[in-house]
N, C-alpha and C. Protein backbone atom coordinates (compact mmCIF):
# COMPACT_ATOMS: atom_id res chain seq x y z
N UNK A 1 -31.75 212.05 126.73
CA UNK A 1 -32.51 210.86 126.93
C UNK A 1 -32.23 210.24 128.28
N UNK A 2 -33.01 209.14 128.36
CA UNK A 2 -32.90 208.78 130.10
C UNK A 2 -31.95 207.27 129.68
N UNK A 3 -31.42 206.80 130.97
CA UNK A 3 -30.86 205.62 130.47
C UNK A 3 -31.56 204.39 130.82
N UNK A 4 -31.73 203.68 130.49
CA UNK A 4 -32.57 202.47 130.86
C UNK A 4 -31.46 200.67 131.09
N UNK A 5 -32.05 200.07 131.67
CA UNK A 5 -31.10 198.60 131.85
C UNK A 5 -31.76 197.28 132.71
N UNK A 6 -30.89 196.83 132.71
CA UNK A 6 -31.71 195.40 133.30
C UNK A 6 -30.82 194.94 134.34
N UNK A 7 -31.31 194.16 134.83
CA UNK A 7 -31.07 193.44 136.24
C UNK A 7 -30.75 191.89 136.33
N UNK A 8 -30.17 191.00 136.88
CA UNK A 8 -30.51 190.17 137.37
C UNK A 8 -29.53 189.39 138.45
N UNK A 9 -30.43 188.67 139.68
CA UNK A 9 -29.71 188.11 140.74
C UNK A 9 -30.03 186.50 141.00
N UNK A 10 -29.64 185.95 141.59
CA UNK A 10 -29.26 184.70 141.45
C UNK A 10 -29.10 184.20 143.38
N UNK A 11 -29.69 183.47 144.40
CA UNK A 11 -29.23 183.53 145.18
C UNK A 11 -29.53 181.93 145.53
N UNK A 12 -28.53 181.34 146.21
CA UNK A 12 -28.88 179.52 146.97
C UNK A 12 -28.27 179.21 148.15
N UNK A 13 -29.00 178.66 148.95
CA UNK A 13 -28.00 178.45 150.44
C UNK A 13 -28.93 176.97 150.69
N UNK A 14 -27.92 176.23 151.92
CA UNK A 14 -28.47 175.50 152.39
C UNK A 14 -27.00 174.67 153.00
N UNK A 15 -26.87 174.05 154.18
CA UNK A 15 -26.24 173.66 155.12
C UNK A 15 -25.60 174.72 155.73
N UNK A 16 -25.97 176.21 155.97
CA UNK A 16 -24.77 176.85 156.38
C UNK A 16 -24.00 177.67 154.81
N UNK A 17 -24.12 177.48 154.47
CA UNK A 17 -23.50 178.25 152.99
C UNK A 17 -24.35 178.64 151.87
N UNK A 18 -24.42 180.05 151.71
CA UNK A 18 -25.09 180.85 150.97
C UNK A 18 -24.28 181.49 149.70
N UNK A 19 -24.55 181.10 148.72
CA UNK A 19 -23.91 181.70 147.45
C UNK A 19 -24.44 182.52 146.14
N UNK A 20 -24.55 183.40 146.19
CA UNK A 20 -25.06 184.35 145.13
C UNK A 20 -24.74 185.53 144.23
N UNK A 21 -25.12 185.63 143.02
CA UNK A 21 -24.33 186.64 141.96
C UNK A 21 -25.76 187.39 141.38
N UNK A 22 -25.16 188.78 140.73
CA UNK A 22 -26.04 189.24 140.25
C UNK A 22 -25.03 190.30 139.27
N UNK A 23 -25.89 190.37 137.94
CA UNK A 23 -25.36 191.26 136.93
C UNK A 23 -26.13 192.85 136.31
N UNK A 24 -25.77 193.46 135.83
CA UNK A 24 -26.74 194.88 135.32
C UNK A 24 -25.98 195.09 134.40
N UNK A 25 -26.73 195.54 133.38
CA UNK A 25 -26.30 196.25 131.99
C UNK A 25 -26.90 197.76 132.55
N UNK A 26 -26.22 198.59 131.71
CA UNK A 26 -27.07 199.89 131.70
C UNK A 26 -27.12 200.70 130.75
N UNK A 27 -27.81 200.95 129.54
CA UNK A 27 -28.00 201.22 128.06
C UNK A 27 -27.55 202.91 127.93
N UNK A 28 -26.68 203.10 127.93
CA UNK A 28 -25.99 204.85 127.73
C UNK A 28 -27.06 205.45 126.78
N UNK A 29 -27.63 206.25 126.91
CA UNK A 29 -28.38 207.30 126.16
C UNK A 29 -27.54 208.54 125.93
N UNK A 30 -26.22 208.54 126.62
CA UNK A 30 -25.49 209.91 126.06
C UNK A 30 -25.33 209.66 124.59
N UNK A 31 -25.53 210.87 124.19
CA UNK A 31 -25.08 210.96 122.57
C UNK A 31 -23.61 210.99 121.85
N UNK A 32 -22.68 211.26 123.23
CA UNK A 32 -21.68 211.92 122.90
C UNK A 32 -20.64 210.27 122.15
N UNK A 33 -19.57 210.86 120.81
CA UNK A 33 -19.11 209.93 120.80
C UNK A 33 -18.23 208.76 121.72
N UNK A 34 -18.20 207.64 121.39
CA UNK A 34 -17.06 206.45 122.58
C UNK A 34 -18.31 206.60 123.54
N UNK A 35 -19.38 207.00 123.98
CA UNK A 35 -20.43 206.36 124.79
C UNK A 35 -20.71 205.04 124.69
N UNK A 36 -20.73 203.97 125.53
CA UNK A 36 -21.16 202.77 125.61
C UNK A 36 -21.72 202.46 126.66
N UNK A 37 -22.42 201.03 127.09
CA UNK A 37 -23.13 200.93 127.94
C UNK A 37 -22.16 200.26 129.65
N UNK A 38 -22.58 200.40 130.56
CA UNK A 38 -22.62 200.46 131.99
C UNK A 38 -22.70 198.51 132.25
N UNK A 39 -21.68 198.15 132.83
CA UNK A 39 -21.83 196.85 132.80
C UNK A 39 -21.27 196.73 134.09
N UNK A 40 -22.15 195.88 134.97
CA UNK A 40 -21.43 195.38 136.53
C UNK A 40 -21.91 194.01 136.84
N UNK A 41 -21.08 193.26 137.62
CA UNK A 41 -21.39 191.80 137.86
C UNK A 41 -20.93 191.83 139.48
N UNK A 42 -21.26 190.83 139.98
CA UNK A 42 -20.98 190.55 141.36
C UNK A 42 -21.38 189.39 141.41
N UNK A 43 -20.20 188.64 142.61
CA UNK A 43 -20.53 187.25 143.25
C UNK A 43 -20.23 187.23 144.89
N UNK A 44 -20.62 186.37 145.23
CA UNK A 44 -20.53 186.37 147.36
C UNK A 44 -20.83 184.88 147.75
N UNK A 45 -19.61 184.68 148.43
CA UNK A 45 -20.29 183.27 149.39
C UNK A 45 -20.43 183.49 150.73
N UNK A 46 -21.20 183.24 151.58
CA UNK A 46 -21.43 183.16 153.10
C UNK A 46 -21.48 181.95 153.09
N UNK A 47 -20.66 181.49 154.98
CA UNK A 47 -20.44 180.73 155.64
C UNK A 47 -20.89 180.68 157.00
N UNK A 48 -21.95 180.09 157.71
CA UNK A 48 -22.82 180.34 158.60
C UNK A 48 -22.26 179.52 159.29
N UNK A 49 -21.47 179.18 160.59
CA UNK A 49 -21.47 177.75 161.22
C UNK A 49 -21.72 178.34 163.18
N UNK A 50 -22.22 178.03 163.84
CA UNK A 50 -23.28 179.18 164.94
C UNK A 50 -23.36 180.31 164.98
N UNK A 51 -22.30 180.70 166.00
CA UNK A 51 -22.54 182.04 165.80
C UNK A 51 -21.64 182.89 165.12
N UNK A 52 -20.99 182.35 164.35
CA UNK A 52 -19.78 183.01 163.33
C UNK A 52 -20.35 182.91 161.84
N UNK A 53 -19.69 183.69 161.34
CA UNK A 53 -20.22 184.05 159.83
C UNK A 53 -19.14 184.54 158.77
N UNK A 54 -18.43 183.81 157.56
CA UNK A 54 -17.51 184.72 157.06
C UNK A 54 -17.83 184.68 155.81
N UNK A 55 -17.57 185.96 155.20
CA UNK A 55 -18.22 186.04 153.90
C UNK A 55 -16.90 186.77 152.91
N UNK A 56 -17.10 186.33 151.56
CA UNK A 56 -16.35 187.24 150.59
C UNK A 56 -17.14 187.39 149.70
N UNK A 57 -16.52 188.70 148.79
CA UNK A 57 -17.21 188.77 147.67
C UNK A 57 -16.55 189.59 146.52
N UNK A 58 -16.55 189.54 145.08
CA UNK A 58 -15.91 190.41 144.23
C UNK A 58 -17.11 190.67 143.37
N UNK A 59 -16.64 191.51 142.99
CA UNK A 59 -17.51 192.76 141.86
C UNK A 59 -16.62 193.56 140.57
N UNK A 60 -17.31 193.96 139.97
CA UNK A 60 -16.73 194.27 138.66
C UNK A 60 -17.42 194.82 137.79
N UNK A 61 -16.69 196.10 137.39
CA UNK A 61 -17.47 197.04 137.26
C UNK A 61 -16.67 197.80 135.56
N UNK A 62 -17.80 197.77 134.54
CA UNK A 62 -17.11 198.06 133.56
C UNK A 62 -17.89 198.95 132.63
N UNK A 63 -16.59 200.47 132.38
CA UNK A 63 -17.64 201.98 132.39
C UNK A 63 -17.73 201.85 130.64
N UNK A 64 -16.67 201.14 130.06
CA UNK A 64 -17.01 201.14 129.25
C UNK A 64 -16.56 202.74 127.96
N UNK A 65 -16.31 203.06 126.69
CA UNK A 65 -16.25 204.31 125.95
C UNK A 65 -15.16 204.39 126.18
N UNK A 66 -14.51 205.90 126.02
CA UNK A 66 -13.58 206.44 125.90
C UNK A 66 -13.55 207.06 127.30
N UNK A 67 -12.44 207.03 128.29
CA UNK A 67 -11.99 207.48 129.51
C UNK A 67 -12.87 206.90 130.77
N UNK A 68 -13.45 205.71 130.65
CA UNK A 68 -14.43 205.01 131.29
C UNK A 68 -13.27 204.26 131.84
N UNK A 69 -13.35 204.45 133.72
CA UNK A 69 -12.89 203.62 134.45
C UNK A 69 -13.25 202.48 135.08
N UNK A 70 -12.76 201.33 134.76
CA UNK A 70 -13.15 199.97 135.30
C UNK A 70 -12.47 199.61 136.74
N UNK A 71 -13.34 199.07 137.25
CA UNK A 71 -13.07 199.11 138.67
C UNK A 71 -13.06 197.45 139.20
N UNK A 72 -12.50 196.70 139.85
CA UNK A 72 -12.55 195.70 140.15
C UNK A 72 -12.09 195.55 141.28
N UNK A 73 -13.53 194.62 142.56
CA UNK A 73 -13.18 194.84 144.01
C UNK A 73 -13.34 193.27 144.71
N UNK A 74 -12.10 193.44 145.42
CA UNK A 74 -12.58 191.97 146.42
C UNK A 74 -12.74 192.03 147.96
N UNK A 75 -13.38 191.64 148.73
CA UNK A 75 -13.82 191.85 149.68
C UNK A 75 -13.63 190.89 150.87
N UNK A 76 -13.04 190.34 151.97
CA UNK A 76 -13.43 189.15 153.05
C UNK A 76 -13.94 189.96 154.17
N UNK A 77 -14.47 189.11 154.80
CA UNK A 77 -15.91 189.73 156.06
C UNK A 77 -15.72 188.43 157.34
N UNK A 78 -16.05 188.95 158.29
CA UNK A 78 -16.25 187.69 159.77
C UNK A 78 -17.25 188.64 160.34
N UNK A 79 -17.64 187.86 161.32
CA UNK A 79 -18.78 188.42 162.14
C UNK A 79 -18.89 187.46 163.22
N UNK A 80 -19.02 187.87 164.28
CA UNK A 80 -18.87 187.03 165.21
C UNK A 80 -20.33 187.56 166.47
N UNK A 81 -21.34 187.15 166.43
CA UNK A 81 -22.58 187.19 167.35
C UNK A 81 -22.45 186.39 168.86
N UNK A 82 -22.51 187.46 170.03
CA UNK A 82 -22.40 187.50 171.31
C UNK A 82 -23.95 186.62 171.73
N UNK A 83 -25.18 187.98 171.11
CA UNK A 83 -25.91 187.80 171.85
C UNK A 83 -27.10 188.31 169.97
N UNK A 84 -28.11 188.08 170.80
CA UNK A 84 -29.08 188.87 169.95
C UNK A 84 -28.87 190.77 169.73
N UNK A 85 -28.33 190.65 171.00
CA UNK A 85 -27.82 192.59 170.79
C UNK A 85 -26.46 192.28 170.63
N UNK A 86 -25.83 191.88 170.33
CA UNK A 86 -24.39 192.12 170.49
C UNK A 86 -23.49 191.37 169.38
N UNK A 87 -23.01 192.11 168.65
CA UNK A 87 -21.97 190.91 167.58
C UNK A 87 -20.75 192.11 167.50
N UNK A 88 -19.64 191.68 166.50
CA UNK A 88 -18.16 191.95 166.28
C UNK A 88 -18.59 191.89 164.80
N UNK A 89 -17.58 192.57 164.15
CA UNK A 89 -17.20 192.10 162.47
C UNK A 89 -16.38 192.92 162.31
N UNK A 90 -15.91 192.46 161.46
CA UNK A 90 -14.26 193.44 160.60
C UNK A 90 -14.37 193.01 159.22
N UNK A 91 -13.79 193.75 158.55
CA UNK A 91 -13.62 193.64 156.85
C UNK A 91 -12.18 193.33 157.18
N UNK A 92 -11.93 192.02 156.16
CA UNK A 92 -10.19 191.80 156.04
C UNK A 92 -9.87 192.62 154.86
């Protein structure tokens, strides 16, 4: 069988700060026993103030059944814009 699931995202900004999450189910069609369904969430804030930008974000990720690895990630971000051609960024 095929697997099927749903979606949804969530996004709001305004002064310079952007904050948004989004979740997915994903309905296991394997037959095999301890199959369960596919579950991930995520959240992120951005921080806009000229030409700098720093962002984080975590996610989470859950396989769910028998030998299903769950994964859980956090993330920080900068970005720093020169020009219209030209910016910096690094992942902390």
């Amino acid at each position: 069988g095929q697997n099927e699931g749903e979606a949804y995202t969530i996004k709001v900004s305004g002064m310079g700060l952007t904050l948004g999450a989004g979740t997915e189910e994903v309905e296991n069609a394997a037959t095999a026993a301890g199959a369960t369904d596919l579950q991930r969430a995520t959240g992120y804030a951005l921080y806009t103030n000229g030409p700098m930008t720093i962002g984080y974000q975590e996610a989470q990720r859950d396989a769910g059944g028998v030998g299903g690895v769950n994964q859980t990630t956090e993330a920080w971000g900068i970005a720093f814009n020169v020009n219209e051609n030209l910016s910096f960024s690094s992942k902390i």
